[in-house]
Protein backbone atom coordinates (compact mmCIF):
# COMPACT_ATOMS: atom_id res chain seq x y z
CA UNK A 1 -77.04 -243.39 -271.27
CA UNK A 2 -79.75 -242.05 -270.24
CA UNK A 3 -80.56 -239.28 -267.40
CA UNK A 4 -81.96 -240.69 -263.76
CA UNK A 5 -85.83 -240.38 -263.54
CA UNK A 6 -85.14 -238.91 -260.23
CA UNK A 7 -83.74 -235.69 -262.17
CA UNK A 8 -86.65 -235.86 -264.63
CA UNK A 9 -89.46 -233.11 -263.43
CA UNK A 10 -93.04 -234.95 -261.99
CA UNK A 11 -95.22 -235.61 -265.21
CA UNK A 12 -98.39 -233.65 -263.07
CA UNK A 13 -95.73 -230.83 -261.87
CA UNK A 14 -97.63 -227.43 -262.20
CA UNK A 15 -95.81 -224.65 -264.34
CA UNK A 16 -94.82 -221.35 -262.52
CA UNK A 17 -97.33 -218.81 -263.62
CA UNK A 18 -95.51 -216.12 -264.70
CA UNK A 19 -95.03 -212.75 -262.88
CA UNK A 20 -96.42 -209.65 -263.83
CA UNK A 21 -94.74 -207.26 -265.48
CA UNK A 22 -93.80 -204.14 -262.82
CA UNK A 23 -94.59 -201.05 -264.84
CA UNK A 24 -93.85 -198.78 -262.14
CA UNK A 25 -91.05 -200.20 -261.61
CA UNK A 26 -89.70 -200.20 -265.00
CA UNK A 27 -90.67 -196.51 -265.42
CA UNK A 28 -88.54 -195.50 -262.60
CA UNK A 29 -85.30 -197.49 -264.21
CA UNK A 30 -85.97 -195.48 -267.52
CA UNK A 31 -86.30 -191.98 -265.92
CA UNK A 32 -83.76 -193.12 -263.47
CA UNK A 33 -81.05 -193.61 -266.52
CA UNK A 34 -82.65 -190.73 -268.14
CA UNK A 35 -81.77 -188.69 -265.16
CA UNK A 36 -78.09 -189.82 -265.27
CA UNK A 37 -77.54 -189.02 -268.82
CA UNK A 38 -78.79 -185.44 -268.26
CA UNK A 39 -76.62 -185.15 -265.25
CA UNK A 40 -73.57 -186.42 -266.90
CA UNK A 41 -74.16 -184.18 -269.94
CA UNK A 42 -74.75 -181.13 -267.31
CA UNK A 43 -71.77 -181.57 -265.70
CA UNK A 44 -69.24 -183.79 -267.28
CA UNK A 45 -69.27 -183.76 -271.06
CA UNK A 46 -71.78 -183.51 -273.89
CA UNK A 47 -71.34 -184.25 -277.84
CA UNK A 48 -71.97 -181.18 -279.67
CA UNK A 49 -72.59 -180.68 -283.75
CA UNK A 50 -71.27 -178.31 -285.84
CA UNK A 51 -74.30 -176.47 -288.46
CA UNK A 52 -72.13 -173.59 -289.86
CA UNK A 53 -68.92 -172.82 -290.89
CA UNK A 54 -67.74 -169.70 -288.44
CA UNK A 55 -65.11 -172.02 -287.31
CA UNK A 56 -63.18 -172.78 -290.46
CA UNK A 57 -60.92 -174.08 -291.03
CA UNK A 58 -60.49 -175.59 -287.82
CA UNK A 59 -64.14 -176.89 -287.42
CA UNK A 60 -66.45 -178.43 -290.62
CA UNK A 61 -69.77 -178.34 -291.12
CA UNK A 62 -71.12 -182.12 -290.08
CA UNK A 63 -68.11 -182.61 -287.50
CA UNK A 64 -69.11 -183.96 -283.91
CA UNK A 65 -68.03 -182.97 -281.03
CA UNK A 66 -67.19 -183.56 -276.94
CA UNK A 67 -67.93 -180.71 -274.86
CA UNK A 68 -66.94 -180.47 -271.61
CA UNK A 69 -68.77 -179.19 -268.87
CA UNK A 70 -66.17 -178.77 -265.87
CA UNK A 71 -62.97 -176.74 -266.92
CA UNK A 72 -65.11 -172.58 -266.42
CA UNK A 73 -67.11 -174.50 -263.43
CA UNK A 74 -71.27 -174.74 -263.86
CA UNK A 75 -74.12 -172.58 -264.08
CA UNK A 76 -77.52 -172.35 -266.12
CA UNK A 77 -75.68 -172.64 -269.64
CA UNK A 78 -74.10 -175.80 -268.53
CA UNK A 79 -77.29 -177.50 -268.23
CA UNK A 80 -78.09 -179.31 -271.46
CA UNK A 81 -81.86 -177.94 -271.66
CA UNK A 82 -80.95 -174.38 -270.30
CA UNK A 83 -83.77 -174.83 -268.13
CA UNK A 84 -82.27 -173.36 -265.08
CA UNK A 85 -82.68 -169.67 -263.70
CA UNK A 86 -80.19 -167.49 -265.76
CA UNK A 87 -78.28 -165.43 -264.09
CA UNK A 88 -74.72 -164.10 -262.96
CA UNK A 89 -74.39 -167.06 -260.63
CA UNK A 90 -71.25 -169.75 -261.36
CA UNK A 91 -69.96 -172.57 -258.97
CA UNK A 92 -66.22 -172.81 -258.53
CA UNK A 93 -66.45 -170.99 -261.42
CA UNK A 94 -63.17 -170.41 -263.74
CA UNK A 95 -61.86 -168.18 -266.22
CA UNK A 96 -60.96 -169.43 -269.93
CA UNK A 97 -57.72 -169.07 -271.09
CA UNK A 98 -56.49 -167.76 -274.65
CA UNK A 99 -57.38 -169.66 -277.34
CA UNK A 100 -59.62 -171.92 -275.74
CA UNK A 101 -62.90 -172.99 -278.32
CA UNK A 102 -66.25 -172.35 -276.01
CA UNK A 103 -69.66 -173.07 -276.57
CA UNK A 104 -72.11 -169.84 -275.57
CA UNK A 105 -75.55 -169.88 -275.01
CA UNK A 106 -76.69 -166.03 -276.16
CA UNK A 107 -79.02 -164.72 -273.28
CA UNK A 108 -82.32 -164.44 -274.60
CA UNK A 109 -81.52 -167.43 -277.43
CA UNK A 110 -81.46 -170.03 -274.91
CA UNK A 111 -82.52 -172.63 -277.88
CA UNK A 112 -79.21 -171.58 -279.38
CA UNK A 113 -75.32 -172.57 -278.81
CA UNK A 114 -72.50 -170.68 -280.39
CA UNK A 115 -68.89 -171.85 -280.50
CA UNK A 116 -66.23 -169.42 -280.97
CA UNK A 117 -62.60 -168.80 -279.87
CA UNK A 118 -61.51 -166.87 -276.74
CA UNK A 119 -59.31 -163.70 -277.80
CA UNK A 120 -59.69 -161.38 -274.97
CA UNK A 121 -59.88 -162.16 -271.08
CA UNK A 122 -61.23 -159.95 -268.45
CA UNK A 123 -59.25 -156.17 -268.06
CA UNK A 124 -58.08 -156.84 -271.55
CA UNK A 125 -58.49 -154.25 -274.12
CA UNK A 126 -59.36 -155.60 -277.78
CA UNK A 127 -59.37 -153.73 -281.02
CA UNK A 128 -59.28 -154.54 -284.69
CA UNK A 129 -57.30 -153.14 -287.31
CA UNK A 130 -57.28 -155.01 -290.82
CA UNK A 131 -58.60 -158.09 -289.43
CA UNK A 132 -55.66 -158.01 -286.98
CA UNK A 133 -56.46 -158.24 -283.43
CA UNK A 134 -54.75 -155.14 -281.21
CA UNK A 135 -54.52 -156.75 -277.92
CA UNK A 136 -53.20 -154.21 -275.05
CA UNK A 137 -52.02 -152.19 -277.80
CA UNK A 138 -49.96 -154.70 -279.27
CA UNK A 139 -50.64 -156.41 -282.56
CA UNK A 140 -51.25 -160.18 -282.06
CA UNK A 141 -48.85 -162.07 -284.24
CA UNK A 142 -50.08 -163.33 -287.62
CA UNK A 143 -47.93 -165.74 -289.84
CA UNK A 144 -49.03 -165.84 -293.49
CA UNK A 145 -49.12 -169.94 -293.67
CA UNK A 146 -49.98 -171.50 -297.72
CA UNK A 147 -53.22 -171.44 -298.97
CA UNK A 148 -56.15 -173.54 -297.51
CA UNK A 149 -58.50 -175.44 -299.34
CA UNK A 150 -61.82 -176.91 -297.84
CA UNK A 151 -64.00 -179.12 -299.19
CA UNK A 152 -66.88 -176.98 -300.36
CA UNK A 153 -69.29 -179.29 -298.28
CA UNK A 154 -67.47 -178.51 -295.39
CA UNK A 155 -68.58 -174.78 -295.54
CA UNK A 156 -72.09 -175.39 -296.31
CA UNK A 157 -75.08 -175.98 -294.24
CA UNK A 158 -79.25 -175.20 -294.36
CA UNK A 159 -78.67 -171.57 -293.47
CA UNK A 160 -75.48 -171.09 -295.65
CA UNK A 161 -76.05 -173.39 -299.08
CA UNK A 162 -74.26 -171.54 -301.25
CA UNK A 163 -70.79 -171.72 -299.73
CA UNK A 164 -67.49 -170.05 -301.79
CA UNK A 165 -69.74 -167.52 -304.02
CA UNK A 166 -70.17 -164.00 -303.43
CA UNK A 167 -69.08 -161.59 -300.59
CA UNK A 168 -65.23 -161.40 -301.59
CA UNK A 169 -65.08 -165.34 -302.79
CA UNK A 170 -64.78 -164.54 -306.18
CA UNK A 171 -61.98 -167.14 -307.68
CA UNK A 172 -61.62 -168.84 -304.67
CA UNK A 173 -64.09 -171.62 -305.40
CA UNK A 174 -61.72 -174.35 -307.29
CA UNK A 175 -62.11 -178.00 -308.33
CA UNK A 176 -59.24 -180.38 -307.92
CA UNK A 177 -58.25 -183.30 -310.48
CA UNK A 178 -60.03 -185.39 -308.01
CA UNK A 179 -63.15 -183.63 -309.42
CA UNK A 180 -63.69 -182.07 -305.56
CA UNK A 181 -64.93 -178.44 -305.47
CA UNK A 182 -63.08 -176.49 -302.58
CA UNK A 183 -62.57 -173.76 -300.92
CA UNK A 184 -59.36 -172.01 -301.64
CA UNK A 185 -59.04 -169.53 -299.52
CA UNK A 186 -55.98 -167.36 -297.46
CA UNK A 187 -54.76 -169.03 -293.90
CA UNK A 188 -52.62 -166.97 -291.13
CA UNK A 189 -51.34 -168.16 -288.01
CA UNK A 190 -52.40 -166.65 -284.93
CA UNK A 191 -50.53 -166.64 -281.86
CA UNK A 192 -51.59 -165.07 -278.62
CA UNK A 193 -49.72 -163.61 -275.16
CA UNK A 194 -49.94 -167.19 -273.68
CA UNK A 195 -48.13 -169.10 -277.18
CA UNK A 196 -51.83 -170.58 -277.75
CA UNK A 197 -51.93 -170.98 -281.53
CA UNK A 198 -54.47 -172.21 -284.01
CA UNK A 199 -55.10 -171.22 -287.77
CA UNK A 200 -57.32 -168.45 -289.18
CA UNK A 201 -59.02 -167.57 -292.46
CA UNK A 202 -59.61 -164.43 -293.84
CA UNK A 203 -60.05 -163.59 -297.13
CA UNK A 204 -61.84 -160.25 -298.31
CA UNK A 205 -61.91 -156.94 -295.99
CA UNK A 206 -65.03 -156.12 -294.67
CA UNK A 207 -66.26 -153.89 -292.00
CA UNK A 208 -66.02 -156.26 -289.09
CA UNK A 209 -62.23 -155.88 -289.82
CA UNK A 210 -62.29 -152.54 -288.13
CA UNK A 211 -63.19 -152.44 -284.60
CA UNK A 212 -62.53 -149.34 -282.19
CA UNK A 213 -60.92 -150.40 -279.06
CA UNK A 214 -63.24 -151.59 -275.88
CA UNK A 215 -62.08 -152.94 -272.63
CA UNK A 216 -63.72 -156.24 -271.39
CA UNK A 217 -65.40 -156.06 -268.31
CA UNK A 218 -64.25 -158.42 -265.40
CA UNK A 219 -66.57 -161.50 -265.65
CA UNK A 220 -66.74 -161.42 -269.41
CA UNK A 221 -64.56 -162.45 -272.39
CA UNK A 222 -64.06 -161.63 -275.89
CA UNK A 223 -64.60 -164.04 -278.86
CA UNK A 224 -64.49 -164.60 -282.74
CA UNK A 225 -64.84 -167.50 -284.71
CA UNK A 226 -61.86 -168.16 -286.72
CA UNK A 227 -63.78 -167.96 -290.23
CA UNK A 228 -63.02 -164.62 -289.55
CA UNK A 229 -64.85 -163.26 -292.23
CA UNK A 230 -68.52 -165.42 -291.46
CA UNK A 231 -68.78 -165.17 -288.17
CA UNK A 232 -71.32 -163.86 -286.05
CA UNK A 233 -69.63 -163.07 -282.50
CA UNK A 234 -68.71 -160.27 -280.06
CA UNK A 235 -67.93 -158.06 -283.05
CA UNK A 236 -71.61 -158.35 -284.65
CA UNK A 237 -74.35 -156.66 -282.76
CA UNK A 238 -77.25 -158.48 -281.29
CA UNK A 239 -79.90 -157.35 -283.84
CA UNK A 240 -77.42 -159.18 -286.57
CA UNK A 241 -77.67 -162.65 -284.72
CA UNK A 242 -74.19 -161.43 -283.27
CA UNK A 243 -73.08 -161.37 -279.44
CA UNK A 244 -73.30 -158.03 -279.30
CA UNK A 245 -70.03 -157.12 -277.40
CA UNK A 246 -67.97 -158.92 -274.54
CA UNK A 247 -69.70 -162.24 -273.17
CA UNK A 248 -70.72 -163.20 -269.50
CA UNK A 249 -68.80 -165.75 -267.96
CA UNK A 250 -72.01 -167.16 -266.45
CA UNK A 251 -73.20 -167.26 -270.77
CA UNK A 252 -70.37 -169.83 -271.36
CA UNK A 253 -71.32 -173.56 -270.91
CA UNK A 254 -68.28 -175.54 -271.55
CA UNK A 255 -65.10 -175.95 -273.16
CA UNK A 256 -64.48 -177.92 -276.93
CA UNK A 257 -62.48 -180.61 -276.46
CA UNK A 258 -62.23 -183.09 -279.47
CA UNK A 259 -64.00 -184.16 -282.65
CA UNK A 260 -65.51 -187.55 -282.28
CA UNK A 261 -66.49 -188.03 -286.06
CA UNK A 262 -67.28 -185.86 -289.28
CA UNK A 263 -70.26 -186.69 -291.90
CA UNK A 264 -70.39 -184.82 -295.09
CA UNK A 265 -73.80 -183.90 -296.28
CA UNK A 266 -74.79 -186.97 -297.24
CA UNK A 267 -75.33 -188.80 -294.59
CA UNK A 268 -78.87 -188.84 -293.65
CA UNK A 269 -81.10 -190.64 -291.26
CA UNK A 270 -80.85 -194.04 -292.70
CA UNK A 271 -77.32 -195.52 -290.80
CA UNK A 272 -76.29 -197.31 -293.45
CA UNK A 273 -75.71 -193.83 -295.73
CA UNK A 274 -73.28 -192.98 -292.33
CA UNK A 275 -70.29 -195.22 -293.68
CA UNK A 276 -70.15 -194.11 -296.66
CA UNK A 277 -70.56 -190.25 -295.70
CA UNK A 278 -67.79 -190.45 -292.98
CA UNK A 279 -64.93 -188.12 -293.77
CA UNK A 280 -61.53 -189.33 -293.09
CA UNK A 281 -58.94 -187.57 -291.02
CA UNK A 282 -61.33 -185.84 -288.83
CA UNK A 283 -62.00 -188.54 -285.66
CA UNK A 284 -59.94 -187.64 -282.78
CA UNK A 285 -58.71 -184.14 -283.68
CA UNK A 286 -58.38 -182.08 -280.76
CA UNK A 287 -59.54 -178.80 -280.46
CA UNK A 288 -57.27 -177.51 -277.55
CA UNK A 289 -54.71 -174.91 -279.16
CA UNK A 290 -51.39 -175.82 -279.64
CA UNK A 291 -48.69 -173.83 -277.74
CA UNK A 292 -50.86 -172.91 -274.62
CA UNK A 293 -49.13 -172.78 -271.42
């Protein structure tokens, strides 16, 4: 069966000549989204990589993270270009708690972002005997937990290639019947005033171990990285790459939250070298400490 002509289009009917293509208009869509993604990674959340291994063995070289912007309030670090005027100012701004992982932007490195752990808050006073933190003049718990190993890979990076040799790794460096070279190193568990939790490594003394006793300032906070021996934080002066003492509140630009996915070293920029350089276990870890309250 065939249609009715009457549906059938004229035989002479003229095609609709096609409309021209609104540049303008598609320019303002595309800045319009771009806009919106820079707004929501200003002020909600932003994924955040991890290039060194100060954060062992909690955080891996080649893990991904979310970052969230909200939980200290805003103010220039929260802006994902650090483009705005830097300064003491905050908005409904907030103080982190114990424990909590925070990514700093170093005045005067505004092309950089450090992550470290929170171990002092405002008033507090901080010192550092052995590697132990003195908090208020009370030693901050540290259980002995078993041995750690991690994967070598996931302690190396551009600026660190040689991961598990010298500076106090001697032995440490091990390869597993699996044929895996890790990273077998001492773990304690630290617990501070608020029951916030989370695992350290330390395993030579050296002379960021020993730190005379400082007060923090209101407005600023204290931080380490919990590769306790490999991190450059508010122990390490600025002319070492450090933070050169107690950090500004206003420095901080958000809290870590969760890691999204890991890679190992081999994954590169071809996608389809992703799949097979995904490390299990690591997707959906979260980063908040345990115990906090």
């Amino acid at each position: 069966m065939t249609e009715p002509d009457s549906l059938q289009p004229p035989a002479n009917a003229a095609t609709p000549a096609e409309e021209p293509i609104n540049w303008w208009a598609e320019a303002r869509g595309l800045l319009g989204m771009f806009m919106a993604v820079i707004a929501f990674h200003s002020l909600v959340a932003k994924p955040f990589y991890i290039p060194s291994s100060s954060m062992a063995p909690n955080l891996w070289v080649g893990d991904h993270l979310v970052v969230s912007k909200y939980p200290y309030g805003w103010n220039w670090a929260s802006a994902s270009f650090h483009i705005l005027p830097h300064g003491e100012w905050r908005i409904l701004g907030k103080t982190p708690a114990y424990g909590d992982v925070v990514i700093i932007v170093p005045r005067g490195r505004p092309n950089e972002d450090y992550i470290k752990r929170v171990v002092a808050l405002p008033g507090d006073r901080i010192a550092l005997r052995h590697g132990q933190i003195i908090l208020n003049g009370k030693p901050v718990p540290q259980e002995m937990l078993p041995r750690i190993q991690v994967p070598l890979d996931a302690l190396g990076s551009d600026e660190d290639p040689y991961p598990c040799e010298g500076f106090g790794f001697e032995g440490l460096k091990q390869r597993l019947p699996s044929g895996q070279l890790v990273c077998d190193m001492p773990a304690y568990r630290e617990t501070m005033p608020n029951g916030a939790t989370y695992t350290v490594v330390d395993h030579t003394e050296q002379p960021y171990d020993e730190m005379v006793e400082v007060k923090v300032p209101e407005g600023h906070v204290f931080v380490m990285g919990d590769n306790r021996d490999h991190s450059a934080d508010s122990r390490v002066s600025l002319d070492e790459r450090g933070l050169g003492g107690p950090v500004p509140l206003s420095d901080i630009g958000g809290r870590a939250e969760l890691i999204t996915h890991s890679f190992t070293a081999a994954a590169g920029w071809n996608p389809l070298t992703w799949f097979t350089a995904l490390r299990s276990g690591r997707s959906g870890t979260s980063l908040r400490p345990k115990g906090a309250h």
